[in-house]
C-alpha atoms as a PDB file:
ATOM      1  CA  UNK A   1      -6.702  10.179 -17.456  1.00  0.00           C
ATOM      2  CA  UNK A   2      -7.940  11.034 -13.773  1.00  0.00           C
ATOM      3  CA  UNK A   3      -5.802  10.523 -11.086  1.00  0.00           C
ATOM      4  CA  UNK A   4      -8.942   9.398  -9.001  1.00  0.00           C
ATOM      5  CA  UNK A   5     -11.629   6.972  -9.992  1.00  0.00           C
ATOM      6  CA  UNK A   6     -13.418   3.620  -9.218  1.00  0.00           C
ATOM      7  CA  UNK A   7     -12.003   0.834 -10.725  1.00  0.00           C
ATOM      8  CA  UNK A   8     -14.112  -1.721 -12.010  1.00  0.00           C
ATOM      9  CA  UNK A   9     -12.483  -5.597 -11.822  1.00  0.00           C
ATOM     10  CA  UNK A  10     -12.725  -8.153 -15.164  1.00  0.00           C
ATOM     11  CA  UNK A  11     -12.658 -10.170 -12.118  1.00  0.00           C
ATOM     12  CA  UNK A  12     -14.681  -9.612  -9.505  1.00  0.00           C
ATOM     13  CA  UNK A  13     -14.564 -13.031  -7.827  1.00  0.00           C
ATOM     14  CA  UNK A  14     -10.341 -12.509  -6.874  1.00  0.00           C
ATOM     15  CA  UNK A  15     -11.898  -9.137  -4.948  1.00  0.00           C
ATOM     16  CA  UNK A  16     -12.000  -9.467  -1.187  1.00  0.00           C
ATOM     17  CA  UNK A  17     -15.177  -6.404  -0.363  1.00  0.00           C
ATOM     18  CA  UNK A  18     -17.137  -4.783  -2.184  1.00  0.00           C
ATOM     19  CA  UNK A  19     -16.263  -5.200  -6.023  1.00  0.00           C
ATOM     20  CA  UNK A  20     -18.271  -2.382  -7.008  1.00  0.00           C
ATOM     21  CA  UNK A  21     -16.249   0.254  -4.611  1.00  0.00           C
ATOM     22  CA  UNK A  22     -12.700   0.004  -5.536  1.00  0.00           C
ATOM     23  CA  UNK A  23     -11.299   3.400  -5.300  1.00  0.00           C
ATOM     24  CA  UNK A  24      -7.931   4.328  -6.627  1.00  0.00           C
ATOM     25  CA  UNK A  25      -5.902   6.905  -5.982  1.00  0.00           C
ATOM     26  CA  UNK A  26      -3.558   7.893  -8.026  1.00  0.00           C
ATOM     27  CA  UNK A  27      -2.297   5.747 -11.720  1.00  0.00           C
ATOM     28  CA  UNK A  28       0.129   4.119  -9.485  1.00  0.00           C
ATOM     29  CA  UNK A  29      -2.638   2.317  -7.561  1.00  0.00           C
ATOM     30  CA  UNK A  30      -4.817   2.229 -10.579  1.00  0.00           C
ATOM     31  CA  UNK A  31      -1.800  -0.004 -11.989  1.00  0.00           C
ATOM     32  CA  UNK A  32      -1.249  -2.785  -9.298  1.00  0.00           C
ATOM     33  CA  UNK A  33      -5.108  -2.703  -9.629  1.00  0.00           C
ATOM     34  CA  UNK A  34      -4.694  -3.590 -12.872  1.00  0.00           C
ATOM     35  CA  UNK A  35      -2.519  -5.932 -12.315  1.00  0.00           C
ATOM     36  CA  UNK A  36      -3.683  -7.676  -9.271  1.00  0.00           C
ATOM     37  CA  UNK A  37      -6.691  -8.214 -11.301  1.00  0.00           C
ATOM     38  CA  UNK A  38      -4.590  -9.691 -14.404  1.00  0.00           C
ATOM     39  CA  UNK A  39      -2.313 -11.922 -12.614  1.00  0.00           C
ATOM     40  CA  UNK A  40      -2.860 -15.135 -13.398  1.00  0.00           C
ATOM     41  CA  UNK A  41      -0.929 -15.976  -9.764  1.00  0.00           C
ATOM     42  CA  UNK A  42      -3.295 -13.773  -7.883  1.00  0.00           C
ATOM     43  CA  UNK A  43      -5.972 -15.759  -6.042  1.00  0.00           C
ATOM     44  CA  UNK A  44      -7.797 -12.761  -3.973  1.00  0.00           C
ATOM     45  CA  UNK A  45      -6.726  -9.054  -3.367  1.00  0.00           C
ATOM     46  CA  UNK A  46      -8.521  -6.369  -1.848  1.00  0.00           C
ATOM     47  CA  UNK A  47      -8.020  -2.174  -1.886  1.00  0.00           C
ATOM     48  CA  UNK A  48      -8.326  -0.920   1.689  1.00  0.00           C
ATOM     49  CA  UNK A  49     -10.036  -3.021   3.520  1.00  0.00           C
ATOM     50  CA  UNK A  50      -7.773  -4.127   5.810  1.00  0.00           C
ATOM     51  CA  UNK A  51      -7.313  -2.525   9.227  1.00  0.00           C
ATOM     52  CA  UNK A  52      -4.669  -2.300  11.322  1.00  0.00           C
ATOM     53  CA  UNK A  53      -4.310  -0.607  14.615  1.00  0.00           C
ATOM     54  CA  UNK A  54      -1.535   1.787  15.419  1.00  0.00           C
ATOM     55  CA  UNK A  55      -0.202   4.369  17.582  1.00  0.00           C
ATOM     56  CA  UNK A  56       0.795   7.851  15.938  1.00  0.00           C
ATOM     57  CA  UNK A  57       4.305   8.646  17.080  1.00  0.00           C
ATOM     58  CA  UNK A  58       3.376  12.661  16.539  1.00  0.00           C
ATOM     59  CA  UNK A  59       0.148  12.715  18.361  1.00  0.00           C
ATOM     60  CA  UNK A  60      -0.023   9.442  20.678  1.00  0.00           C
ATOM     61  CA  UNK A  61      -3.200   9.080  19.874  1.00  0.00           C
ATOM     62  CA  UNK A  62      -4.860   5.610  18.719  1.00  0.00           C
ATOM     63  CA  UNK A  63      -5.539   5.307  14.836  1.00  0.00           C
ATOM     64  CA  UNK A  64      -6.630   2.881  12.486  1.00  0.00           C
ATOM     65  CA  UNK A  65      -4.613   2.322   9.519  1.00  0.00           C
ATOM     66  CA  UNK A  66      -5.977   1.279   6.331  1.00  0.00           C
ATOM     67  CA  UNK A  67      -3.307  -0.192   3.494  1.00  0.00           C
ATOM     68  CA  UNK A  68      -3.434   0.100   0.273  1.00  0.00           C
ATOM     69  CA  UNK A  69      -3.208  -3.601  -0.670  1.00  0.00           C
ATOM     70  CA  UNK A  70      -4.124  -6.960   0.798  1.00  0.00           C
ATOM     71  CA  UNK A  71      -2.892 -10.017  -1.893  1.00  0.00           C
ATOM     72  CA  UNK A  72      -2.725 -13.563  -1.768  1.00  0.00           C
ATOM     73  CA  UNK A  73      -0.774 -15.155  -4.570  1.00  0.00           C
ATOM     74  CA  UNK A  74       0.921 -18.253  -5.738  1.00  0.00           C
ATOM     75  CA  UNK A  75       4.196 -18.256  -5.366  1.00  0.00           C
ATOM     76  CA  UNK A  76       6.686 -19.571  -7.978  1.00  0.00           C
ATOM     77  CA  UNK A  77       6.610 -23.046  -6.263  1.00  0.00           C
ATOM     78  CA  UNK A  78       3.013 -22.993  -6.387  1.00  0.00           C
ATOM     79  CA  UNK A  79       2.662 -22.095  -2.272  1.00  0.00           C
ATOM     80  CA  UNK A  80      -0.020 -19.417  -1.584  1.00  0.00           C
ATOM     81  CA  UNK A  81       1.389 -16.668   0.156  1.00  0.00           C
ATOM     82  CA  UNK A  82      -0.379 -13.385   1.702  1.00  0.00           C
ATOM     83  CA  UNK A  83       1.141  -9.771   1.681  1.00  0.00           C
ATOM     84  CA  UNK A  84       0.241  -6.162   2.437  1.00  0.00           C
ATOM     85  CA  UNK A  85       0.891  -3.320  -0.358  1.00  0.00           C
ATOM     86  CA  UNK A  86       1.500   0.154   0.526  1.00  0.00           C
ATOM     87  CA  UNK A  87       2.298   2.206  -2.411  1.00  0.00           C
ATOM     88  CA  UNK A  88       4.124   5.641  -2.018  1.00  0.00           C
ATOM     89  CA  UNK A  89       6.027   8.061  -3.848  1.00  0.00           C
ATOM     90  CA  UNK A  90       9.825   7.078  -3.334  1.00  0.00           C
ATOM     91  CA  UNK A  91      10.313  10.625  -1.457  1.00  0.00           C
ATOM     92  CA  UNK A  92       8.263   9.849   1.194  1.00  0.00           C
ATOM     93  CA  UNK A  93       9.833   6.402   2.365  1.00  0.00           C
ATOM     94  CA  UNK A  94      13.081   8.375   3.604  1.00  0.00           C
ATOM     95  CA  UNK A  95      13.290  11.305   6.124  1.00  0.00           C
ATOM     96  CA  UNK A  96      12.915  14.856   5.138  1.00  0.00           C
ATOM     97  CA  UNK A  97      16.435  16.428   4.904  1.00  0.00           C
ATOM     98  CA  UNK A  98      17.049  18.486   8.175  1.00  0.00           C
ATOM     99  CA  UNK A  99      17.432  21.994   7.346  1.00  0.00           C
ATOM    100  CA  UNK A 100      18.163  25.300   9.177  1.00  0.00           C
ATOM    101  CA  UNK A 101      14.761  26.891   8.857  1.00  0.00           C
ATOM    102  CA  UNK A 102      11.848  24.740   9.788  1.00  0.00           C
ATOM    103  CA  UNK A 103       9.666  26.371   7.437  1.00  0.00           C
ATOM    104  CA  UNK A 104       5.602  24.830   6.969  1.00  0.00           C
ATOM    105  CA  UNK A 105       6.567  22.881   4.190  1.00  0.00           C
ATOM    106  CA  UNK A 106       9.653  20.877   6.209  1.00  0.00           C
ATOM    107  CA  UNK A 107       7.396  20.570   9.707  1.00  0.00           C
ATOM    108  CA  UNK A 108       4.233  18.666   6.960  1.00  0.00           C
ATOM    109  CA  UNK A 109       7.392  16.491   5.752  1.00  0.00           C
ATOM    110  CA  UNK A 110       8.547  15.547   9.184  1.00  0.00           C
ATOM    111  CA  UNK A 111       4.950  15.099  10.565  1.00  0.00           C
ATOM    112  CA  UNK A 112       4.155  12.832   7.490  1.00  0.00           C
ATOM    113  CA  UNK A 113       6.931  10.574   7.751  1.00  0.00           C
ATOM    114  CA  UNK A 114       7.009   9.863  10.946  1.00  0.00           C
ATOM    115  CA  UNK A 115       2.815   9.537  10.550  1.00  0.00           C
ATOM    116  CA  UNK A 116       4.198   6.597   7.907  1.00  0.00           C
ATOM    117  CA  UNK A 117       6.522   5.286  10.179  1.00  0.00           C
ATOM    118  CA  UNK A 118       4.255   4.795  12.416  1.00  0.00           C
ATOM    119  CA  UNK A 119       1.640   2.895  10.188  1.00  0.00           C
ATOM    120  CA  UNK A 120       4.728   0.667   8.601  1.00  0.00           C
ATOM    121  CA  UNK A 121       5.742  -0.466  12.257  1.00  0.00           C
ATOM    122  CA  UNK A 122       2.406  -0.973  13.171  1.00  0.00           C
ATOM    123  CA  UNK A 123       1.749  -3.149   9.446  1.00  0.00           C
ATOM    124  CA  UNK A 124       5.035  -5.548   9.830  1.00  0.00           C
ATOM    125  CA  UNK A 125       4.013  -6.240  13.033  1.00  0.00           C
ATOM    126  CA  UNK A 126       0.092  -7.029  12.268  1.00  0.00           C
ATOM    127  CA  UNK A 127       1.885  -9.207   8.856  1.00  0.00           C
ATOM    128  CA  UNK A 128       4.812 -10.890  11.393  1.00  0.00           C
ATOM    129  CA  UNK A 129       1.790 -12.384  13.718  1.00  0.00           C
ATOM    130  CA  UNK A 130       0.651 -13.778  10.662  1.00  0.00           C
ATOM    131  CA  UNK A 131       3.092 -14.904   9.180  1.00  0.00           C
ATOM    132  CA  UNK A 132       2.617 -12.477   5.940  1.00  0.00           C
ATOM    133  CA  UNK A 133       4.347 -10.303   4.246  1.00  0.00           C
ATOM    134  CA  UNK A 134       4.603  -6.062   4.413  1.00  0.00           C
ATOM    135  CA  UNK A 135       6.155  -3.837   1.540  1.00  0.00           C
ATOM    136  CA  UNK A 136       6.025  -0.567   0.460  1.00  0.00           C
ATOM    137  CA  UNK A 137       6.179  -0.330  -3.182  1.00  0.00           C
ATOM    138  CA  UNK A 138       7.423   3.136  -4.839  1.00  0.00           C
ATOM    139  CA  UNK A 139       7.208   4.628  -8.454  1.00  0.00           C
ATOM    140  CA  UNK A 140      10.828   2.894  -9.106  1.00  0.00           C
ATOM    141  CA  UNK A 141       9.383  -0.884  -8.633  1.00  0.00           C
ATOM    142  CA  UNK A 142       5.833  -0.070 -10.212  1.00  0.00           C
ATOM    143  CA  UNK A 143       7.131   1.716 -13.148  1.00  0.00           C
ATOM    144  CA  UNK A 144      10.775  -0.458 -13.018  1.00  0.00           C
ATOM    145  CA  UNK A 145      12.032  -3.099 -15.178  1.00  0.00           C
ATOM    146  CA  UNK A 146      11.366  -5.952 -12.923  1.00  0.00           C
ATOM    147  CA  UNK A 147       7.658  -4.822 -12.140  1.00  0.00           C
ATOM    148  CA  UNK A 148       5.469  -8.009 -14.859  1.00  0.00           C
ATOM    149  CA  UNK A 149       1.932  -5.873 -13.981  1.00  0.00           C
ATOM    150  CA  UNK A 150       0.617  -4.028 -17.552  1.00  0.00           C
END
């Protein structure tokens, strides 16, 4: 299975965009895709196409940010709530361990979290004005026993 495709909805009216240019990532994406586009409780959802302004705390520089996920769903009372997705692998939600030699590999760790810091801060901010929501989902709640996507 690629790692990197276009994935075509069964339901292409719950897609906010472009239906027909839903690119995914990695399987982990390819799997809230999946089940985004399953979920009964899922009125709309979209890949990417929301944008969110943010400073980089490396550079200083102005970027735009785009998130994985945008999802509005039924809650379990029946109440439509909104959230944004960001999907990562688990290692890159925590700081690099500090080490003695700051070799490439380190410096590319500690420039990409705080690059994802940034963005976070930047996304529960946009989602707190709006009263949504903002989480980053890793391989242990996509692949975990409480994750109901197929």
């Amino acid at each position: 299975m690629a790692y990197k495709g276009f994935f075509k909805p069964q339901r292409p009216e719950k897609y906010r965009g472009n239906p027909t240019q839903i690119v995914y990532r990695s399987l982990w994406e390819l799997r809230m895709m999946k089940h985004f586009d399953d979920h009964q409780d899922v009125v709309e959802w979209s890949s990417e196409e929301t944008r969110i302004p943010y400073r980089s705390k490396i550079t200083n520089r102005r970027h735009t940010y785009y998130p994985d996920f945008f999802v509005k769903f039924k809650d379990k009372q029946g109440k439509i709530k909104t959230m944004i997705i960001e999907v990562k692998p688990f290692a890159q939600t925590k700081p690099p361990k500090v080490c003695n030699k700051k070799s490439k590999k380190y410096i590319r760790e500690v420039v990409t979290y705080g690059t994802n810091i940034s963005k976070w801060e930047a996304a529960r901010a946009y989602c707190q004005e709006r009263n949504w929501d903002f989480i980053i989902m890793t391989e242990n709640e996509i692949y975990g026993p409480n994750f109901n996507g197929r």
